[in-house]
C-alpha atoms as a PDB file:
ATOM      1  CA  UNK A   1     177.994 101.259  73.317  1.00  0.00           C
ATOM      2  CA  UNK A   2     178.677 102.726  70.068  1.00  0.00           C
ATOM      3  CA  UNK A   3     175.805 103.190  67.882  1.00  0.00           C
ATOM      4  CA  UNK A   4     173.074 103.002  70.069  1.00  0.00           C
ATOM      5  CA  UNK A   5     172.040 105.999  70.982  1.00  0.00           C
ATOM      6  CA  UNK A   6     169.603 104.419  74.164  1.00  0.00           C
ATOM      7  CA  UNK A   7     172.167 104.348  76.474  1.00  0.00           C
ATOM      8  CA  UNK A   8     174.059 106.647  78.068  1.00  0.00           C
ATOM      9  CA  UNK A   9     178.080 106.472  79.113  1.00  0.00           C
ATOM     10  CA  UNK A  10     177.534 104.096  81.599  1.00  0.00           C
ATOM     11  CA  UNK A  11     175.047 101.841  79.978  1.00  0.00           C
ATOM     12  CA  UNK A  12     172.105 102.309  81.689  1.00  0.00           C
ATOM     13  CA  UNK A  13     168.895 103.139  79.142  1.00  0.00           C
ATOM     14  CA  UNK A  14     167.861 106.686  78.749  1.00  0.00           C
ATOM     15  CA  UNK A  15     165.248 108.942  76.532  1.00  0.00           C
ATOM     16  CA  UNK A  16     167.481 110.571  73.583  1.00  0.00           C
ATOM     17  CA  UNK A  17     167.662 114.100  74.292  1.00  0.00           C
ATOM     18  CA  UNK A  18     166.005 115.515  70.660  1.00  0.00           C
ATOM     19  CA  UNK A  19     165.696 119.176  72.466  1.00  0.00           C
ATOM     20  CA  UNK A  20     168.884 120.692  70.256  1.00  0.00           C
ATOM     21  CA  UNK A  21     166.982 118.852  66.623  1.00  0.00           C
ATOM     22  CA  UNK A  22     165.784 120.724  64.027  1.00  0.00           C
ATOM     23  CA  UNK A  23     162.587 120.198  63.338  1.00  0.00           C
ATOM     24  CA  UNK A  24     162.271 118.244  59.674  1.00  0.00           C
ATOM     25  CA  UNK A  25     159.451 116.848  57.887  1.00  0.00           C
ATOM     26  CA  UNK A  26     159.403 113.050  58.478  1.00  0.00           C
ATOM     27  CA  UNK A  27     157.458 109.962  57.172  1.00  0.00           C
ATOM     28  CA  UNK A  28     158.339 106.136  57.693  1.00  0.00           C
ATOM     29  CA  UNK A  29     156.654 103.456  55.847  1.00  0.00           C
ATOM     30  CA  UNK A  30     156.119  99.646  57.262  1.00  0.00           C
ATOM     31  CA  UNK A  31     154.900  96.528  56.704  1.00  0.00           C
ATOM     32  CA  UNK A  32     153.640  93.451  57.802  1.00  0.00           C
ATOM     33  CA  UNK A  33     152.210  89.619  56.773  1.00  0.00           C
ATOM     34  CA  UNK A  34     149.105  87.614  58.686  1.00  0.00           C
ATOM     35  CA  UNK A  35     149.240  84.582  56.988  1.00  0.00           C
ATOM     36  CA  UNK A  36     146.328  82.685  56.512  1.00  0.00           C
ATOM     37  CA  UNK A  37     144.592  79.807  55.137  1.00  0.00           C
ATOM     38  CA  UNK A  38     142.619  80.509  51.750  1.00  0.00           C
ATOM     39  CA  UNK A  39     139.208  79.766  53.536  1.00  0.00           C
ATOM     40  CA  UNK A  40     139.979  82.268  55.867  1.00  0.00           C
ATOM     41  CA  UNK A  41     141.330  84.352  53.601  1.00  0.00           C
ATOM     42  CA  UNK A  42     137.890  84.348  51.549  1.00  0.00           C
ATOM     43  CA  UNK A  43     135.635  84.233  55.236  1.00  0.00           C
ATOM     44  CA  UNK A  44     137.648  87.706  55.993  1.00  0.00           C
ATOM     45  CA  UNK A  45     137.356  89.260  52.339  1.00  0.00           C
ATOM     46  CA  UNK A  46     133.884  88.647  52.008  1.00  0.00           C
ATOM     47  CA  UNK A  47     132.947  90.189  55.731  1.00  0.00           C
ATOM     48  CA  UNK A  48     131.654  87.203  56.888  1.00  0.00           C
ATOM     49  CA  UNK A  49     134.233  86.783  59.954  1.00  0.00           C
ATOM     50  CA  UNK A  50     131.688  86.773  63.203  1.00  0.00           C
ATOM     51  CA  UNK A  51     133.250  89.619  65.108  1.00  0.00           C
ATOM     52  CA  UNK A  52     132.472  91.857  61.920  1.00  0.00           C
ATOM     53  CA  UNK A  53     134.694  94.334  59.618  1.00  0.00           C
ATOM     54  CA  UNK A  54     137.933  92.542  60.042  1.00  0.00           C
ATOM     55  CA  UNK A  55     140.003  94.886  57.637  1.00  0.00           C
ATOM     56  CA  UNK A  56     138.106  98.142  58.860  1.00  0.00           C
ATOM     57  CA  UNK A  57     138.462  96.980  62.419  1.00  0.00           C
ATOM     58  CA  UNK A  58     142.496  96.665  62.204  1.00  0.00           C
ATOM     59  CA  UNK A  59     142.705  99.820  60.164  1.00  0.00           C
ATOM     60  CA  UNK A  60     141.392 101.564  62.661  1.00  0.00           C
ATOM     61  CA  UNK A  61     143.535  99.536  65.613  1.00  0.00           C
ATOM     62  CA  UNK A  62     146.525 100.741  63.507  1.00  0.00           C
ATOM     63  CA  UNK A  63     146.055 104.375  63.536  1.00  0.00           C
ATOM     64  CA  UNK A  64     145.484 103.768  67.005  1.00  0.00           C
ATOM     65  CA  UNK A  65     148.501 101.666  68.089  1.00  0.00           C
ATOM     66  CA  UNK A  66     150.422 104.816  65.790  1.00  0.00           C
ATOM     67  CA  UNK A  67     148.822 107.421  68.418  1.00  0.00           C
ATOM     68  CA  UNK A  68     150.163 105.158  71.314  1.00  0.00           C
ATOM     69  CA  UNK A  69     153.656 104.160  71.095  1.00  0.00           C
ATOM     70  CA  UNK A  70     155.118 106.277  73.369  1.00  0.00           C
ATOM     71  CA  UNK A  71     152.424 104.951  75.764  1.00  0.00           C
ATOM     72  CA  UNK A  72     153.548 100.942  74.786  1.00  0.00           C
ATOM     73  CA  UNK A  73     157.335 101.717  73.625  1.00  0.00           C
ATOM     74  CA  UNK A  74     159.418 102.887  77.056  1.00  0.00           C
ATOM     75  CA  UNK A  75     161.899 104.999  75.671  1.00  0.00           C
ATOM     76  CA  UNK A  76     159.864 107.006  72.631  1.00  0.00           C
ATOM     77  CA  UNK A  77     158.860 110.166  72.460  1.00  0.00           C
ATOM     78  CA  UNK A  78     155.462 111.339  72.076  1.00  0.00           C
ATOM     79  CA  UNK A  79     154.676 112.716  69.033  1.00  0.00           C
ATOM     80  CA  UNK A  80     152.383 115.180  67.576  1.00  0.00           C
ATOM     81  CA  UNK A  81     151.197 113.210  64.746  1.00  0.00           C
ATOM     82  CA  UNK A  82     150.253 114.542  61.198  1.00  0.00           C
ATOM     83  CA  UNK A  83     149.333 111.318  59.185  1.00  0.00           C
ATOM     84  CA  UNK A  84     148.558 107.299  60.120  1.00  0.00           C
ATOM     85  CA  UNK A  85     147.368 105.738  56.866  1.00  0.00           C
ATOM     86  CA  UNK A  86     146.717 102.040  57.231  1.00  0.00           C
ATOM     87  CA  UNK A  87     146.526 100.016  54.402  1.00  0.00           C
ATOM     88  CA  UNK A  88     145.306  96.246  54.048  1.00  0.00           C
ATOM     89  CA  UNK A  89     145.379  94.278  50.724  1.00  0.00           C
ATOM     90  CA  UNK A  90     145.217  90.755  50.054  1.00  0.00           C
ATOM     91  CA  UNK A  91     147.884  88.538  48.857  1.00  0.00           C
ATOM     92  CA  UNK A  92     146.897  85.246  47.522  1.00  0.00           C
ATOM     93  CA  UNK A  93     150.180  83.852  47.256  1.00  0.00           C
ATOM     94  CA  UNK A  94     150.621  84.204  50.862  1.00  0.00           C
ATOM     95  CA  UNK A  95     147.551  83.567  51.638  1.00  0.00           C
ATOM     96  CA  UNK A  96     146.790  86.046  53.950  1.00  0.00           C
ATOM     97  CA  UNK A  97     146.751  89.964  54.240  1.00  0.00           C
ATOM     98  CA  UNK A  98     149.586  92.526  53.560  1.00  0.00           C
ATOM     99  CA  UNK A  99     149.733  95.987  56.466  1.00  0.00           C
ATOM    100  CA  UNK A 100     151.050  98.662  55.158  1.00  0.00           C
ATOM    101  CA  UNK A 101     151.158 101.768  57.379  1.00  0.00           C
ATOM    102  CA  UNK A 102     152.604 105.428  56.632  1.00  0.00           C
ATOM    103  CA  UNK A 103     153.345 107.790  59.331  1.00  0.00           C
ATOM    104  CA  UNK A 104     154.144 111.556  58.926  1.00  0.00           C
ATOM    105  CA  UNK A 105     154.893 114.290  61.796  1.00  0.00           C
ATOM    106  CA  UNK A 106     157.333 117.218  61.592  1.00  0.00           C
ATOM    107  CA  UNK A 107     159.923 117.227  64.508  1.00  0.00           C
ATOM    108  CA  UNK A 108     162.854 116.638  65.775  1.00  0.00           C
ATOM    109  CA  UNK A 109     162.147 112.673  65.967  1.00  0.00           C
ATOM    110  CA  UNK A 110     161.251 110.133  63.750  1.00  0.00           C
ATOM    111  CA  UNK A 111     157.985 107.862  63.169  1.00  0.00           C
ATOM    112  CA  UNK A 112     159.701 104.655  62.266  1.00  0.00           C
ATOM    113  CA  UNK A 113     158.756 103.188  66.000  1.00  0.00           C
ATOM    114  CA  UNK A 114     155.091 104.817  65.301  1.00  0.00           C
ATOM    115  CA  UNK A 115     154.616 103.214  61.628  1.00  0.00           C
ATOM    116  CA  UNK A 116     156.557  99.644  63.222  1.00  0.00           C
ATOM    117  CA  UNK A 117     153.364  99.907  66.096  1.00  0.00           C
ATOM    118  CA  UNK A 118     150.470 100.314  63.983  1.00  0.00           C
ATOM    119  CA  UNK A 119     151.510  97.581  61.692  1.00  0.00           C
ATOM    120  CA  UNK A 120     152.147  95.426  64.724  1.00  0.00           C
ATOM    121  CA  UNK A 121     148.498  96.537  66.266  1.00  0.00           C
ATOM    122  CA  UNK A 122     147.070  95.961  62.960  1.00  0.00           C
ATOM    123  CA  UNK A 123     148.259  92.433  62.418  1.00  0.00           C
ATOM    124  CA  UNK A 124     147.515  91.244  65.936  1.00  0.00           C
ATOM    125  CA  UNK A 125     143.820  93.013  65.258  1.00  0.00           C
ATOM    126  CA  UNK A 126     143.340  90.786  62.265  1.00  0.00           C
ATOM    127  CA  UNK A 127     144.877  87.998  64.530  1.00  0.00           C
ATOM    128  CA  UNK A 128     142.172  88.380  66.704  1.00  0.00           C
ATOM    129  CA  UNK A 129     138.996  89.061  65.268  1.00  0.00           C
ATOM    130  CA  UNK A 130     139.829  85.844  62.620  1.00  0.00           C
ATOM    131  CA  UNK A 131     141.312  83.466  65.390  1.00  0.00           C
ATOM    132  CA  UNK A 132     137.756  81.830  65.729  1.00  0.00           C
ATOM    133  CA  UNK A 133     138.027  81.100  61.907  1.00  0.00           C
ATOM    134  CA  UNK A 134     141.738  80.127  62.355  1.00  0.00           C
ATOM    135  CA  UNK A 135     143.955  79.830  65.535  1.00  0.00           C
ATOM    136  CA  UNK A 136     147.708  79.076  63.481  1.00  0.00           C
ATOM    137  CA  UNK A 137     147.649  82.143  61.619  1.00  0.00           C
ATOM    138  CA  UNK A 138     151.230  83.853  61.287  1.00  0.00           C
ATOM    139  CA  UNK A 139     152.296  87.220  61.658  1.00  0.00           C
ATOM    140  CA  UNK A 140     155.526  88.227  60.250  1.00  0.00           C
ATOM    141  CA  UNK A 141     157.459  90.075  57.891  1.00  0.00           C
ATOM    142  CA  UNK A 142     157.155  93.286  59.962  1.00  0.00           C
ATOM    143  CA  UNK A 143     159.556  95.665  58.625  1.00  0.00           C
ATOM    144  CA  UNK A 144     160.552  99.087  58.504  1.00  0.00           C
ATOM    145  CA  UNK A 145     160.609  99.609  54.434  1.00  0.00           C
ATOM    146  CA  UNK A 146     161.396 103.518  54.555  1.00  0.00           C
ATOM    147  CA  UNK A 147     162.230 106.586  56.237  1.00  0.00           C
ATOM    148  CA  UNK A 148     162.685 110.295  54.889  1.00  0.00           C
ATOM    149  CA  UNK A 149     163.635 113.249  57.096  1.00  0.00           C
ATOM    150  CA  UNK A 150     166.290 114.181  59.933  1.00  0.00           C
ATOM    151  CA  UNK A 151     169.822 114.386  60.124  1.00  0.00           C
ATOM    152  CA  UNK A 152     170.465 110.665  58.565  1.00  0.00           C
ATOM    153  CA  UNK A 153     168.224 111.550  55.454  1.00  0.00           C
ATOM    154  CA  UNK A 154     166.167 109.190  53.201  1.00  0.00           C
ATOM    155  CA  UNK A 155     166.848 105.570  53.785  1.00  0.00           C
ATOM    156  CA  UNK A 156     165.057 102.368  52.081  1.00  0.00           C
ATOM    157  CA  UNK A 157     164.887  98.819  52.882  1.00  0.00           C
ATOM    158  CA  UNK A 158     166.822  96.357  50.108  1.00  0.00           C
ATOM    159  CA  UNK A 159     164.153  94.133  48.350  1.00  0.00           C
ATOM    160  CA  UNK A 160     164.153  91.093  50.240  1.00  0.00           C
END
């Protein structure tokens, strides 16, 4: 089972003991796609969607989903939390909306699986409150884009 670091010498899954880890400064950065058609695109940008704030609404769900993970991801460890910042833009050429979320703690651990869950939340939040508009929307594209801190060091996702 080289490599993954889940399992122990028998195979059977197991919480990472992070007890003997410095604790580092650590951010992670990811992203996700809703696509979209450009009428719901526009219904969603001008905060006409009927369940309300769309983009507010799924900001909010991703900080959220950030605070969570160890609740929703079995083997993570819960985290004392510094930063969640959510951001949603528009991308015409999708159509549809780009998630960006950065996460920042200081620990032993990283925040990838944190930043990973609040794009996740925030896409399916902007799933839901548009689906009335538009049930084939897709979400995609999720993506961890970059990590800085720990014993690995800074890594960054190759342009696509």
């Amino acid at each position: 089972m080289t490599g993954l670091t889940h399992f122990d010498e028998s195979g059977a899954a197991h919480m990472v003991d992070v007890s003997g880890k410095a604790d580092t400064d650590r951010v992670a950065v990811a992203e996700g796609r809703v696509t979209m058609s450009d009428a719901t695109l526009a219904t969603i940008l001008s905060g006409t969607a009927d369940k309300g704030d769309v983009i507010g609404t799924a900001r909010l769900a991703g900080i959220m989903g950030a605070k969570r993970t160890s609740d929703l991801i079995p083997l993570c460890h819960p985290l004392p939390i510094a930063r969640v910042a959510i951001e949603i833009a528009p991308d015409e050429a999708l159509p549809g909306l780009v998630v960006t979320a950065t996460v920042a703690t200081r620990g032993p651990t990283g925040v990838e699986m944190e930043a990973l869950t609040a794009v996740s939340t925030a896409c399916l939040t902007i799933y839901d409150m548009a689906k009335a508009v538009q049930k084939d929307m897709e979400i995609g594209g999720i993506r961890l884009l970059s990590k800085t801190g720990g014993k690995s060091g800074p890594w960054t996702a190759p342009h696509p």
